[in-house]
N, C-alpha and C. Protein backbone atom coordinates (compact mmCIF):
# COMPACT_ATOMS: atom_id res chain seq x y z
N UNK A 1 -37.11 247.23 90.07
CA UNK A 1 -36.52 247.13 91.38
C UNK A 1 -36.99 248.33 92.20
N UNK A 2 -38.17 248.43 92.75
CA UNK A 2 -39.23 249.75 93.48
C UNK A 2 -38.43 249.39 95.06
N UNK A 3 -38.04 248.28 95.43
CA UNK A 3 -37.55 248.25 96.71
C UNK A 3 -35.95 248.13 97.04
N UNK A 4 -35.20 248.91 95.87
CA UNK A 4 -33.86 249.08 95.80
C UNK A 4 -33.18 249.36 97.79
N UNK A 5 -31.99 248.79 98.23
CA UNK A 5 -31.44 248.66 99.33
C UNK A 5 -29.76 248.91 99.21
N UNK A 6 -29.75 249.86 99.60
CA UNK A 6 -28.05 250.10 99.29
C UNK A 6 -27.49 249.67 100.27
N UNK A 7 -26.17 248.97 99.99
CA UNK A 7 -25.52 248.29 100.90
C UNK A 7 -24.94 248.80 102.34
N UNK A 8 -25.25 247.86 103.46
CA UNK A 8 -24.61 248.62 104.67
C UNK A 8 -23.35 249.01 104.95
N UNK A 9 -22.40 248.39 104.00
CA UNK A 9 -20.85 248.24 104.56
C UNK A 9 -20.63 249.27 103.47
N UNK A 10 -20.31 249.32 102.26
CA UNK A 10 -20.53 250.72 101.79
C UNK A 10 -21.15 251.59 101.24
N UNK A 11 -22.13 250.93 101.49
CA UNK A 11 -23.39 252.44 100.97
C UNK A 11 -23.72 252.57 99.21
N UNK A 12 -23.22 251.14 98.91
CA UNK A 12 -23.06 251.53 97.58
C UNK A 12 -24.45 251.14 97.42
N UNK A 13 -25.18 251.86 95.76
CA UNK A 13 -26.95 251.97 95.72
C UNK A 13 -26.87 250.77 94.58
N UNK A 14 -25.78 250.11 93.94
CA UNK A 14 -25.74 249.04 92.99
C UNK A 14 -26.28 248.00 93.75
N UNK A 15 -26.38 247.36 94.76
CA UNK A 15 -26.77 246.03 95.61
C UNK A 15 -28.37 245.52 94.90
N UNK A 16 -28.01 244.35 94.66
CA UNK A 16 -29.04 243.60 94.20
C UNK A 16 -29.76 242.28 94.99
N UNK A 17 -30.60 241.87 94.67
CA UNK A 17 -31.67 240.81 95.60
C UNK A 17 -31.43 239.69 94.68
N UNK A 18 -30.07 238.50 95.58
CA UNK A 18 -30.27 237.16 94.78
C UNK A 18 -30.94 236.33 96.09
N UNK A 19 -31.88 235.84 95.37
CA UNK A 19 -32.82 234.84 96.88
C UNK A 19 -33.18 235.80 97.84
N UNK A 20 -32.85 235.07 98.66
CA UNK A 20 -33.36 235.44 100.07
C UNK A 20 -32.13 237.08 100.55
N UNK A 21 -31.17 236.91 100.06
CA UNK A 21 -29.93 237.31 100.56
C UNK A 21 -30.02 238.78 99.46
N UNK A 22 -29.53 239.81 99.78
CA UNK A 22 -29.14 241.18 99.11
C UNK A 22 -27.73 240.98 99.33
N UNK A 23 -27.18 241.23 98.00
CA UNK A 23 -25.42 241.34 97.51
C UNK A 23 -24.85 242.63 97.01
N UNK A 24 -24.13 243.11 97.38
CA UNK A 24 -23.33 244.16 96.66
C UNK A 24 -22.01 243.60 95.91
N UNK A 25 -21.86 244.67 94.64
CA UNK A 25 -20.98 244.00 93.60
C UNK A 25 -19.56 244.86 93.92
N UNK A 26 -20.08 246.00 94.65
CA UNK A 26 -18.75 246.84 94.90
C UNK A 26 -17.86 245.86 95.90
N UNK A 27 -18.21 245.60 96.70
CA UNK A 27 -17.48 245.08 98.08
C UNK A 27 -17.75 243.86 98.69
N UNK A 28 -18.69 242.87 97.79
CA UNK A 28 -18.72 241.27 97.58
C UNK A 28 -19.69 241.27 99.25
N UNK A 29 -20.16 242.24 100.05
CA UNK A 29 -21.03 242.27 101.22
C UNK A 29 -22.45 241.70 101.06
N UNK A 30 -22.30 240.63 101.66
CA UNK A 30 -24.11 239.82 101.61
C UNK A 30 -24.53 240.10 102.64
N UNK A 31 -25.77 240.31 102.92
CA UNK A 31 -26.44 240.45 103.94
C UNK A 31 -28.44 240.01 103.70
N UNK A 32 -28.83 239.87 104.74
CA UNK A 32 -30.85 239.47 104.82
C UNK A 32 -31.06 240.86 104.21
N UNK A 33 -32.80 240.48 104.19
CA UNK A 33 -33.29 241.60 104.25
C UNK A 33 -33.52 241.94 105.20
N UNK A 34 -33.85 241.37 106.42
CA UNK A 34 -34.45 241.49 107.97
C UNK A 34 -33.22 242.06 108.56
N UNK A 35 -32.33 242.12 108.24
CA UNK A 35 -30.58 242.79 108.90
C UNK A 35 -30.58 244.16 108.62
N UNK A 36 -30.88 244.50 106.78
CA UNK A 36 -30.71 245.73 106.49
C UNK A 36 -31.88 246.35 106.84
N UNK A 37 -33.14 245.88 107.08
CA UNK A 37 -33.83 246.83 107.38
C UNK A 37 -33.98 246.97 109.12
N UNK A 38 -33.43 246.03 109.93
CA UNK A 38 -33.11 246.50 110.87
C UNK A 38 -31.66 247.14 110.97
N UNK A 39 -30.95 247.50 110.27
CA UNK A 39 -29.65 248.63 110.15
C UNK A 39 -30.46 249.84 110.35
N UNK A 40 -31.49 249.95 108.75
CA UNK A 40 -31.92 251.20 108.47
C UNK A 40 -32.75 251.79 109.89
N UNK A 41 -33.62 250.99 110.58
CA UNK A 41 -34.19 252.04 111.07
C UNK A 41 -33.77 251.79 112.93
N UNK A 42 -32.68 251.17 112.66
CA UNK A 42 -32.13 251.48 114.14
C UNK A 42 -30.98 252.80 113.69
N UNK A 43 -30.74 254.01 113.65
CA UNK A 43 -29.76 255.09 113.87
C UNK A 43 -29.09 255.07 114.89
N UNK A 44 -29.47 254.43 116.20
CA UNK A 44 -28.40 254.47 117.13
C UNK A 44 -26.89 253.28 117.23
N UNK A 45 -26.84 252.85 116.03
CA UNK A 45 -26.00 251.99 115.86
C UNK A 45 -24.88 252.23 115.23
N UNK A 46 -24.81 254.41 115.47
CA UNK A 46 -23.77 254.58 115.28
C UNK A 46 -22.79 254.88 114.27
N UNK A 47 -21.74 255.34 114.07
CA UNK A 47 -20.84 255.40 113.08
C UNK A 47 -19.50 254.43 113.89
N UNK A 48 -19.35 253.81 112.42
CA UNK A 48 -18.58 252.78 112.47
C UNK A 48 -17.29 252.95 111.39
N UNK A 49 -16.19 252.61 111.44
CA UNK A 49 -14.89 252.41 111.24
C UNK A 49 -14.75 251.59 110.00
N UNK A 50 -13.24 251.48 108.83
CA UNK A 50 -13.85 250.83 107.51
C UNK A 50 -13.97 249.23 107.98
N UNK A 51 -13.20 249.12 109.53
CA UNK A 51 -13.43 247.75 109.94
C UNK A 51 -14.67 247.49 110.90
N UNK A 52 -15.60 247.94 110.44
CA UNK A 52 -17.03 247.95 111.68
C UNK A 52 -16.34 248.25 112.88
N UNK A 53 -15.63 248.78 113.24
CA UNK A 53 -15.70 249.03 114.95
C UNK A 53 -16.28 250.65 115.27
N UNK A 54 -17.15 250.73 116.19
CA UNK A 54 -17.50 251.77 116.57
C UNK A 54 -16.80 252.91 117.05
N UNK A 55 -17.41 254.02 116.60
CA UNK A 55 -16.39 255.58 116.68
C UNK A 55 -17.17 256.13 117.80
N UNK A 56 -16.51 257.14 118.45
CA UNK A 56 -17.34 258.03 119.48
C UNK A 56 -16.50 259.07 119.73
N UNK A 57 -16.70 260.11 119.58
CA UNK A 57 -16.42 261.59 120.52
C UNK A 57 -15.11 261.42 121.03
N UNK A 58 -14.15 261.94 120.35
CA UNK A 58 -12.68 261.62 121.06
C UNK A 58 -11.77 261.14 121.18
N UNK A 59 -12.24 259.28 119.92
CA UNK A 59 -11.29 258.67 119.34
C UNK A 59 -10.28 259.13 118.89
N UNK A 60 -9.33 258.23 118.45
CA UNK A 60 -7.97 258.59 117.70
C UNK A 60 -8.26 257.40 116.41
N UNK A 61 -8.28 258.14 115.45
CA UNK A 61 -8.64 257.46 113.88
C UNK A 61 -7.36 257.33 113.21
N UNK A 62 -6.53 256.28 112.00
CA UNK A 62 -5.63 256.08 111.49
C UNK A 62 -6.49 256.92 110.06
N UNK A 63 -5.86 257.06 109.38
CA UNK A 63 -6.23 257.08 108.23
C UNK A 63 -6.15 256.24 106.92
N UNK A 64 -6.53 255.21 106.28
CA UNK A 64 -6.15 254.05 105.73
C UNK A 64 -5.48 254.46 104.06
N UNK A 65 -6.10 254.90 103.88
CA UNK A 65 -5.37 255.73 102.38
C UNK A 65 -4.94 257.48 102.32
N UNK A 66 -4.29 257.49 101.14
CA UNK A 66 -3.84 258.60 100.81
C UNK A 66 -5.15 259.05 99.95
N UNK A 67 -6.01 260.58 100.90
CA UNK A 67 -6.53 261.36 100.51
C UNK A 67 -6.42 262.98 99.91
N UNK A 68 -7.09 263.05 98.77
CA UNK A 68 -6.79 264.53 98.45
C UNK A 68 -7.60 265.38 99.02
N UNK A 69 -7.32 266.60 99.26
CA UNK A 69 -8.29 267.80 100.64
C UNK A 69 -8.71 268.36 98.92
N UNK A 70 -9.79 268.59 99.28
CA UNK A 70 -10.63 269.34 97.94
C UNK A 70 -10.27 270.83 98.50
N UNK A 71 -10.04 271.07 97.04
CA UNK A 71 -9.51 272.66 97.18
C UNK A 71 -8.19 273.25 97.34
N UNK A 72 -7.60 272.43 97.08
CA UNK A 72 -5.93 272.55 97.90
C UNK A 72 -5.45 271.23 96.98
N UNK A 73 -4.02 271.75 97.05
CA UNK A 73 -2.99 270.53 96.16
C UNK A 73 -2.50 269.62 97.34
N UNK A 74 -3.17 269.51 98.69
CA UNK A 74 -1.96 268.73 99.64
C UNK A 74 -3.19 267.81 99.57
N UNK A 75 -2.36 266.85 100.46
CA UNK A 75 -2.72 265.18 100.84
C UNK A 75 -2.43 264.89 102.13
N UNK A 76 -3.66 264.19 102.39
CA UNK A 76 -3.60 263.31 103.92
C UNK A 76 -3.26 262.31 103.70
N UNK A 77 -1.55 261.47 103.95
CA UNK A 77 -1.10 260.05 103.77
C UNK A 77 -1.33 259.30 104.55
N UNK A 78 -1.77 258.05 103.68
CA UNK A 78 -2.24 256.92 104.56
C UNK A 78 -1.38 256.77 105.42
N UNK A 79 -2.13 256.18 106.68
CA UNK A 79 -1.06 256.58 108.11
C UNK A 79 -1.27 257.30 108.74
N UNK A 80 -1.71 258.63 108.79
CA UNK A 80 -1.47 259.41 109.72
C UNK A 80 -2.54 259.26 110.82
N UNK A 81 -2.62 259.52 111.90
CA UNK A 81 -3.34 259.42 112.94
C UNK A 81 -4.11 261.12 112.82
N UNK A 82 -5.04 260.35 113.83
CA UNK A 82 -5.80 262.09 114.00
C UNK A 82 -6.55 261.77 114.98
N UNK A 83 -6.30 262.45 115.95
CA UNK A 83 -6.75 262.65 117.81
C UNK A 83 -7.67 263.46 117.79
N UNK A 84 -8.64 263.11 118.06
CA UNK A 84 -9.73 263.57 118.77
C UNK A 84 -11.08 264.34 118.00
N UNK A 85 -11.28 263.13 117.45
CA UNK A 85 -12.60 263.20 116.37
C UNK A 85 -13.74 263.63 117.00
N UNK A 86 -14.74 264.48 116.33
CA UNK A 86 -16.00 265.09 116.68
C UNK A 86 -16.92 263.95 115.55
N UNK A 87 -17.93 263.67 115.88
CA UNK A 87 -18.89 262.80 115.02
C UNK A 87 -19.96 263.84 114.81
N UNK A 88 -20.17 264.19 113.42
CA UNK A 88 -21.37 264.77 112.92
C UNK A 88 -22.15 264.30 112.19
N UNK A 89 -22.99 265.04 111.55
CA UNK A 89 -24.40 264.55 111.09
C UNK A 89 -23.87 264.79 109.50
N UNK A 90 -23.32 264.52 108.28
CA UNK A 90 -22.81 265.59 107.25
C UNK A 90 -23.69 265.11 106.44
N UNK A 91 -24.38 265.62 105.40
CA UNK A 91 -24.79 265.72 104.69
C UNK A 91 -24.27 265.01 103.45
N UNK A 92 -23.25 265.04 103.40
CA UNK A 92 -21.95 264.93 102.04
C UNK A 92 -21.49 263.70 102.13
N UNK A 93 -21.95 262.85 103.63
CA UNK A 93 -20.92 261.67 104.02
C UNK A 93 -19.79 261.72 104.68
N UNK A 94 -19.83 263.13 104.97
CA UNK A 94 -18.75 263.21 105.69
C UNK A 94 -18.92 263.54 106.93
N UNK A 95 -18.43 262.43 107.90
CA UNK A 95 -19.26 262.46 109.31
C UNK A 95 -18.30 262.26 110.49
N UNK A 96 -17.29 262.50 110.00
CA UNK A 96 -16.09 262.71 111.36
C UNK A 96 -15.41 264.19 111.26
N UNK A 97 -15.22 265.30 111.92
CA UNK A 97 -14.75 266.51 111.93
C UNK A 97 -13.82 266.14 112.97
N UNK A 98 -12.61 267.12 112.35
CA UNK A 98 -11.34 266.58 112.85
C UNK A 98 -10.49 268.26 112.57
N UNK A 99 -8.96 267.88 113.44
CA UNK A 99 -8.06 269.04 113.04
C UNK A 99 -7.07 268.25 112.55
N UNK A 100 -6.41 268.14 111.71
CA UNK A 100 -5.34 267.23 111.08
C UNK A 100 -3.61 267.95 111.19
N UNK A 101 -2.75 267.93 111.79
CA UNK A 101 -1.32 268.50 111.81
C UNK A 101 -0.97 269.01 110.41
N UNK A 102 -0.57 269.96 110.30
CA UNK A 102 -0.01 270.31 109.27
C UNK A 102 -1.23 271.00 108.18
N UNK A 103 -2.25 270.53 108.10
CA UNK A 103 -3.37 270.82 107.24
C UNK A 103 -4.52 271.37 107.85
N UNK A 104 -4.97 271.41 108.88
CA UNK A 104 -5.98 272.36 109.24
C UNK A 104 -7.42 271.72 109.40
N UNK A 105 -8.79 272.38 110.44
CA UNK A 105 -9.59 271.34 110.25
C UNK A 105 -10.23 270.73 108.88
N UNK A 106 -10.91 269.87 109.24
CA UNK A 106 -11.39 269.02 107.36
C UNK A 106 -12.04 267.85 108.38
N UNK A 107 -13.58 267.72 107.41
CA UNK A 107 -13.96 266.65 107.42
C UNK A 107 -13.83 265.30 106.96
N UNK A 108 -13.97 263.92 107.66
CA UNK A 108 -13.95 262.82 107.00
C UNK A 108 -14.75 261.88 106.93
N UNK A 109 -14.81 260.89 105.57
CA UNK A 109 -15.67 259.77 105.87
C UNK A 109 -14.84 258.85 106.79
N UNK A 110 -16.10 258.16 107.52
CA UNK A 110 -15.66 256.73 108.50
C UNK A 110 -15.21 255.96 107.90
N UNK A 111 -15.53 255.51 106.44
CA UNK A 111 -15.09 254.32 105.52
C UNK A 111 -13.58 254.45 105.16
N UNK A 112 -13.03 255.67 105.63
CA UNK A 112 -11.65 255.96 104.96
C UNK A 112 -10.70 255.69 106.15
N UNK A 113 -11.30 255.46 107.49
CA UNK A 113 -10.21 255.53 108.99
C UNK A 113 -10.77 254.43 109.83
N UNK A 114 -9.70 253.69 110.55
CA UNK A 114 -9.53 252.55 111.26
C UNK A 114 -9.23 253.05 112.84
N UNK A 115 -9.88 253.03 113.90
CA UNK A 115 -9.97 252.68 115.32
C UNK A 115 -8.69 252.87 115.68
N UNK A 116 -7.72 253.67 116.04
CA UNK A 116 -6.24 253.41 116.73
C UNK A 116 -6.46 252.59 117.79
């Protein structure tokens, strides 16, 4: 498999080629090949939400689960809102910078927060 394609919806690198169609086993996401490789090399399409909706500079993000802050014994509970997201470039996957109440700034993945 020299032309391995990790899935668009979550990024997972397990996705395999049945037919015509590429499948991922994590998150049951089918998609072409002509889709994902126009994903890959369009970048202006953004960071997107765990429900595909598009993020930008300023949103207000829910948070969909209960996350642990690395480094620290506290938790971000699913639920909480968080006003006024910065979108970065992260390295780690983590591509929303944020200040969170109570806990201080911390980065997040998009796959973890929903569009208020």
């Amino acid at each position: 498999m020299d032309d391995a394609m990790n899935c668009p919806k979550c990024n997972s690198e397990h996705a395999y080629q049945d037919g015509s169609l590429w499948v991922c086993p994590e998150c049951a996401h089918e998609w072409s090949a002509e889709a994902g490789a126009a994903a890959e090399a369009s970048p202006e399409a953004g960071v997107r939400d765990a429900h595909g909706n598009a993020l930008s500079d300023g949103d207000s993000v829910i948070v969909l689960k209960d996350l642990k802050v690395k480094g620290s014994s506290s938790v971000v509970k699913g639920g909480t809102k968080v006003r006024n997201i910065r979108l970065t470039e992260g390295a780690d996957g983590h591509n929303i910078a944020c200040k969170i109440d109570g806990i201080g700034a911390m980065n997040l993945k998009s796959e973890f927060v929903k569009k208020a």
